[in-house]
N, C-alpha and C. Protein backbone atom coordinates (compact mmCIF):
# COMPACT_ATOMS: atom_id res chain seq x y z
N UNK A 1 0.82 -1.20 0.00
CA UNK A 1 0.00 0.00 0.00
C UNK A 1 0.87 1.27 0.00
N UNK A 2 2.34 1.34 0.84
CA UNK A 2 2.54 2.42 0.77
C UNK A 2 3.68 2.58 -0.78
N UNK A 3 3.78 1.39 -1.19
CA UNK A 3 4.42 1.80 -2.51
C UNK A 3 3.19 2.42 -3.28
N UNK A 4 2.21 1.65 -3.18
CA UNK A 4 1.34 2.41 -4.16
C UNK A 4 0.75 4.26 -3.92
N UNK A 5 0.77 4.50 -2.95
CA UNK A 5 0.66 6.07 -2.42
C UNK A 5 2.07 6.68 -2.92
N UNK A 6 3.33 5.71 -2.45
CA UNK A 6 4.38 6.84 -3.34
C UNK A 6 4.14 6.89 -4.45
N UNK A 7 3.94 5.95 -5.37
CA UNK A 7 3.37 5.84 -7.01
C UNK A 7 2.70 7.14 -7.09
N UNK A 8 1.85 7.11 -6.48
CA UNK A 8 0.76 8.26 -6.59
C UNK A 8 1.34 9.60 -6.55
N UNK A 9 2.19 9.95 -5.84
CA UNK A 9 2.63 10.96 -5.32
C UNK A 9 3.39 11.29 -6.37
N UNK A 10 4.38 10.87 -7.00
CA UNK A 10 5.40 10.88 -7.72
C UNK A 10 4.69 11.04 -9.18
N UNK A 11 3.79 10.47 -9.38
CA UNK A 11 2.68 10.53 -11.00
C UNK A 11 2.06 11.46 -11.23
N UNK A 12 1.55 11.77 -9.87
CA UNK A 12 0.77 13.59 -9.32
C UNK A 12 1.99 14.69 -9.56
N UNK A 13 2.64 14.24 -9.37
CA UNK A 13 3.96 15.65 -9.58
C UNK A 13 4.62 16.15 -10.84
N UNK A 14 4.83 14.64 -11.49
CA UNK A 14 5.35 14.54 -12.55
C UNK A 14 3.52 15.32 -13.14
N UNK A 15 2.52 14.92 -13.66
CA UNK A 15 1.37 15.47 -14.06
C UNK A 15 1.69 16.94 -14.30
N UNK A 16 1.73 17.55 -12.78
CA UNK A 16 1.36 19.02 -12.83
C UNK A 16 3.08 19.48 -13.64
N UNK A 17 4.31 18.87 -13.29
CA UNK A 17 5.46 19.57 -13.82
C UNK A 17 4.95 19.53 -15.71
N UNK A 18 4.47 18.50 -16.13
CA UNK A 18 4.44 18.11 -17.79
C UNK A 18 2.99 19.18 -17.83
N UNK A 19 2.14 19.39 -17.39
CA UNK A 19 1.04 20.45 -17.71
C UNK A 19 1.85 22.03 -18.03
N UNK A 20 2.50 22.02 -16.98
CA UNK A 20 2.80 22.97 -16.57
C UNK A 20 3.66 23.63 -17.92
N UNK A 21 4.65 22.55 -18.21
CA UNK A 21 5.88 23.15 -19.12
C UNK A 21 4.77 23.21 -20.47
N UNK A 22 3.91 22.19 -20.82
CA UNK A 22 3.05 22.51 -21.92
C UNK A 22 2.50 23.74 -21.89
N UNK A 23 2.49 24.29 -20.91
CA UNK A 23 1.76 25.81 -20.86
C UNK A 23 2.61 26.49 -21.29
N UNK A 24 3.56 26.27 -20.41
CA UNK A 24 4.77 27.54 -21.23
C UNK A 24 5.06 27.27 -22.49
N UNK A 25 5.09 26.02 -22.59
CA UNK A 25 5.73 25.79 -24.08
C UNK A 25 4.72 26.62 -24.99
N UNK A 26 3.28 26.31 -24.51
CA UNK A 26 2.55 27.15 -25.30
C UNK A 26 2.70 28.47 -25.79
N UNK A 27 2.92 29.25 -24.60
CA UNK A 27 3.35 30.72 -24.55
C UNK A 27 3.67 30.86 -25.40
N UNK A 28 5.16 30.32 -25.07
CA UNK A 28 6.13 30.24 -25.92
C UNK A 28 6.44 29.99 -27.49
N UNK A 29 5.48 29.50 -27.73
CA UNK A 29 5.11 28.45 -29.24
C UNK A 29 6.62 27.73 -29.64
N UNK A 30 6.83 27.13 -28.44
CA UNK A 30 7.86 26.06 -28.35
C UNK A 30 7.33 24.34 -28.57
N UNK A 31 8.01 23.93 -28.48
CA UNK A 31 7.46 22.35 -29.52
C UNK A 31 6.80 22.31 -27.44
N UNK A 32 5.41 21.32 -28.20
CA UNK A 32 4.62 20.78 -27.00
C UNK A 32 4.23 19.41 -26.58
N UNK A 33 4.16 19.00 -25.82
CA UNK A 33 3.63 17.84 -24.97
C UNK A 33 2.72 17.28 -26.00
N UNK A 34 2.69 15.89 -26.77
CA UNK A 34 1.16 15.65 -27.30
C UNK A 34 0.45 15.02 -26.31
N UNK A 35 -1.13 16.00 -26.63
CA UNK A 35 -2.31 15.56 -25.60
C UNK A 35 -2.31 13.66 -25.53
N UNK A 36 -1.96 12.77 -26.10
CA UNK A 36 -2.13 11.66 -25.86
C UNK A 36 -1.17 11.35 -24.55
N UNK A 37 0.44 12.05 -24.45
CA UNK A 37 1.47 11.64 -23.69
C UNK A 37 0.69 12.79 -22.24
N UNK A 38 -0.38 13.65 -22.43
CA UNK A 38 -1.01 14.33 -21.27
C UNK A 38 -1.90 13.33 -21.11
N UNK A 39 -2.32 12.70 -21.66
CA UNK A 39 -3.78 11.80 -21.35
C UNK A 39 -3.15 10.45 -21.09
N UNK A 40 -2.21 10.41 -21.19
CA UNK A 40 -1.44 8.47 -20.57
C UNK A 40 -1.32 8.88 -19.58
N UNK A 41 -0.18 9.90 -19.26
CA UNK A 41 -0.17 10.44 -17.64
C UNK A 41 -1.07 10.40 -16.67
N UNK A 42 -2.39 11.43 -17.02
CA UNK A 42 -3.62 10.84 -17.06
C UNK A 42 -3.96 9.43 -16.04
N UNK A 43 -4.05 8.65 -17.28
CA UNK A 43 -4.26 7.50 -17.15
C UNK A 43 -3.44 6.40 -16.02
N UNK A 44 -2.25 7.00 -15.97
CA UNK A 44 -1.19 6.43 -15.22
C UNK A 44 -1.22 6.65 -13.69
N UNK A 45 -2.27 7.64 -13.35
CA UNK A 45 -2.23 8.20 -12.04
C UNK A 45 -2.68 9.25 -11.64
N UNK A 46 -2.21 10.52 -12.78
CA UNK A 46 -1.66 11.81 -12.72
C UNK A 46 -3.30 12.84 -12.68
N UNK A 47 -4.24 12.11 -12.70
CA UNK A 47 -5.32 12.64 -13.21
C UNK A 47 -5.85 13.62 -12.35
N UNK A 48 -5.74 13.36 -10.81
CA UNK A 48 -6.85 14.66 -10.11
C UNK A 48 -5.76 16.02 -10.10
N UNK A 49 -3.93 15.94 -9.75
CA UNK A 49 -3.21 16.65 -9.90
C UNK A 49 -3.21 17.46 -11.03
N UNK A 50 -3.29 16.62 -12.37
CA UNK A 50 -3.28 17.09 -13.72
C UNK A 50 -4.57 18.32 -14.10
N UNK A 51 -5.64 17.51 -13.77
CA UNK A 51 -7.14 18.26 -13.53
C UNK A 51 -6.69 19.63 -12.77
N UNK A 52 -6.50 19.40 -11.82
CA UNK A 52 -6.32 20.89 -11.25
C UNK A 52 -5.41 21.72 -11.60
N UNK A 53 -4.29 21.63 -11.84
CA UNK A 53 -3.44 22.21 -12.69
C UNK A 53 -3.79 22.65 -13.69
N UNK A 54 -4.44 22.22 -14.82
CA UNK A 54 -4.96 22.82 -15.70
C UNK A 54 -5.92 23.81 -15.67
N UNK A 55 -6.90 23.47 -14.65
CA UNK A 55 -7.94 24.78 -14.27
C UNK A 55 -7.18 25.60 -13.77
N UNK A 56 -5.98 26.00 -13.09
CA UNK A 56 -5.53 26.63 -12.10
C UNK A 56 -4.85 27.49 -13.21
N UNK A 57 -3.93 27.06 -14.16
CA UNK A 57 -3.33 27.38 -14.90
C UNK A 57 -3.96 28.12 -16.15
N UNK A 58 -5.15 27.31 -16.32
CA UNK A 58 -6.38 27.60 -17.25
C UNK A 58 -5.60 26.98 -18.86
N UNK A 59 -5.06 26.14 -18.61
CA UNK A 59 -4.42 25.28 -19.66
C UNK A 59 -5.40 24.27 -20.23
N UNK A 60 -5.88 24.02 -21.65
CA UNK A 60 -6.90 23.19 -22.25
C UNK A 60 -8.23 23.10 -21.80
N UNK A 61 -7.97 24.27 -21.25
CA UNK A 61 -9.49 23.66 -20.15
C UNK A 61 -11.01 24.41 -20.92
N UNK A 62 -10.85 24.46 -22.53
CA UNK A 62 -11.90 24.75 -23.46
C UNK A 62 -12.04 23.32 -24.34
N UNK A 63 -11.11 22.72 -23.85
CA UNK A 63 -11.34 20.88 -24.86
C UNK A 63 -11.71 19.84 -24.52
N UNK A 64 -12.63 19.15 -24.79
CA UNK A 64 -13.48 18.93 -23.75
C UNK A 64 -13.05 17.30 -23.42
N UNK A 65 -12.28 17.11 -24.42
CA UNK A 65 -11.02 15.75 -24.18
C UNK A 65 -10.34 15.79 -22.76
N UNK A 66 -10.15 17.29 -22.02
CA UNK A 66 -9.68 16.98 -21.27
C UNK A 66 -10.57 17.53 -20.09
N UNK A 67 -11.35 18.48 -20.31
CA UNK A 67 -12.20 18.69 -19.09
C UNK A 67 -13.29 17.62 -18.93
N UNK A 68 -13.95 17.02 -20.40
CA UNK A 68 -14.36 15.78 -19.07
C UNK A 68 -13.70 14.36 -19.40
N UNK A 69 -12.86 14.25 -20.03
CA UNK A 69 -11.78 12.70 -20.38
C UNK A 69 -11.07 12.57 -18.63
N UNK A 70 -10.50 13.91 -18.36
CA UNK A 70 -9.41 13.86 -17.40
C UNK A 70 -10.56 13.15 -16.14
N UNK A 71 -11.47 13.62 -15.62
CA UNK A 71 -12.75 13.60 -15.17
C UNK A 71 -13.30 12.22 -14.42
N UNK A 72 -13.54 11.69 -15.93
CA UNK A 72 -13.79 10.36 -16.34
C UNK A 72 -13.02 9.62 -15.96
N UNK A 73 -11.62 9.34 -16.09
CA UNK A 73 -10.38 8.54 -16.21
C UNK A 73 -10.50 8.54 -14.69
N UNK A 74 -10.51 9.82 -13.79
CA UNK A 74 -10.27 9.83 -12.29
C UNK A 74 -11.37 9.16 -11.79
N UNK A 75 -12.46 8.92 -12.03
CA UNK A 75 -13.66 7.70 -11.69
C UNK A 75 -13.38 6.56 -12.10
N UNK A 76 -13.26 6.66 -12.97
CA UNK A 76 -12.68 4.88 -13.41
C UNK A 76 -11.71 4.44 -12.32
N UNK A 77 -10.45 5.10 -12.52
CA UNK A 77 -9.48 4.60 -11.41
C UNK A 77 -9.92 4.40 -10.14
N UNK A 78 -10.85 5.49 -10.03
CA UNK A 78 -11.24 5.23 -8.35
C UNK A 78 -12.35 4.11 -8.56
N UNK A 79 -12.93 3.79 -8.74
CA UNK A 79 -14.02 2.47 -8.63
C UNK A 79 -12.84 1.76 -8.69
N UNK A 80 -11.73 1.30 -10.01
CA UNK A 80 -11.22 0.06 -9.62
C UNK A 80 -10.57 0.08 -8.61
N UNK A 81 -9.90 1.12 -8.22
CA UNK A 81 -8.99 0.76 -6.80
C UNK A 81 -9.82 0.72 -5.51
N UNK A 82 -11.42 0.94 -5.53
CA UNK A 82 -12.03 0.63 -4.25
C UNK A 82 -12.28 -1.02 -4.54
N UNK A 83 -12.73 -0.95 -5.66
CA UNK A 83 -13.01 -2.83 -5.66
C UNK A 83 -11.70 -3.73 -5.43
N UNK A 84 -10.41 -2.92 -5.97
CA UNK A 84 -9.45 -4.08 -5.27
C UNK A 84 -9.20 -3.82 -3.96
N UNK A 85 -9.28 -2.57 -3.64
CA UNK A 85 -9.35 -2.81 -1.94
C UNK A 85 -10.67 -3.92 -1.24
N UNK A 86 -11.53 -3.59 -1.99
CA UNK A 86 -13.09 -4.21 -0.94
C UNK A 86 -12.56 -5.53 -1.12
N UNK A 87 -12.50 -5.97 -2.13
CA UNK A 87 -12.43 -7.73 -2.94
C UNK A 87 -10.72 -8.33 -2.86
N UNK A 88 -9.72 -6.91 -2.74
CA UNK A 88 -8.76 -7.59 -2.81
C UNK A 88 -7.71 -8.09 -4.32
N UNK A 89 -6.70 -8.07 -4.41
CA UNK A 89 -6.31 -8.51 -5.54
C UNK A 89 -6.90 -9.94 -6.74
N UNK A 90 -6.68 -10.96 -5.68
CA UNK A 90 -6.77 -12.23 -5.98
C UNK A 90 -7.98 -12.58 -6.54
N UNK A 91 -8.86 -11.84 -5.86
CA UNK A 91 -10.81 -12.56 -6.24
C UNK A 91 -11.20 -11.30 -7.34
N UNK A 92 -10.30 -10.43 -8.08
CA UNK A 92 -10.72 -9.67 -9.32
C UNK A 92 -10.86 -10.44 -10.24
């Protein structure tokens, strides 16, 4: 369990640092992050950190891939990780 919270922690960070530089990069009109390598991240963990970062930042947050994909992805994860907590690894 507590590897999996560092996981978390470390996926959440990495999230907001890769949002973050996509923003500037934006600014900037410097080469950018593709939304798929923002949406694996995403997928990988990074999603409620990522989510907020972007509103905060106000980064993509008119596309709706990511205001409600990012959303979505963070429900999914959370149902499965309550059912492997309730049920456990083995009986999935």
């Amino acid at each position: 369990m507590k590897i999996l919270l560092v996981y978390l922690i470390i996926i959440n960070i990495v999230a907001v640092l890769v949002t973050v530089h996509d923003k500037l990069a934006a600014k900037r009109r410097q080469r950018r992050v593709r939304e798929r390598t923002l949406l694996l991240i995403s997928a990988l963990g990074g999603s409620p950190c990522m989510y907020i970062t972007m509103l905060l930042i106000r980064h993509k947050t008119k596309k709706p891939k990511f205001m409600i994909g990012i959303p979505v992805i963070f429900f999914a994860e959370l149902a499965i990780l309550i059912l492997v907590l309730h049920y456990g690894f083995g009986k999935i």
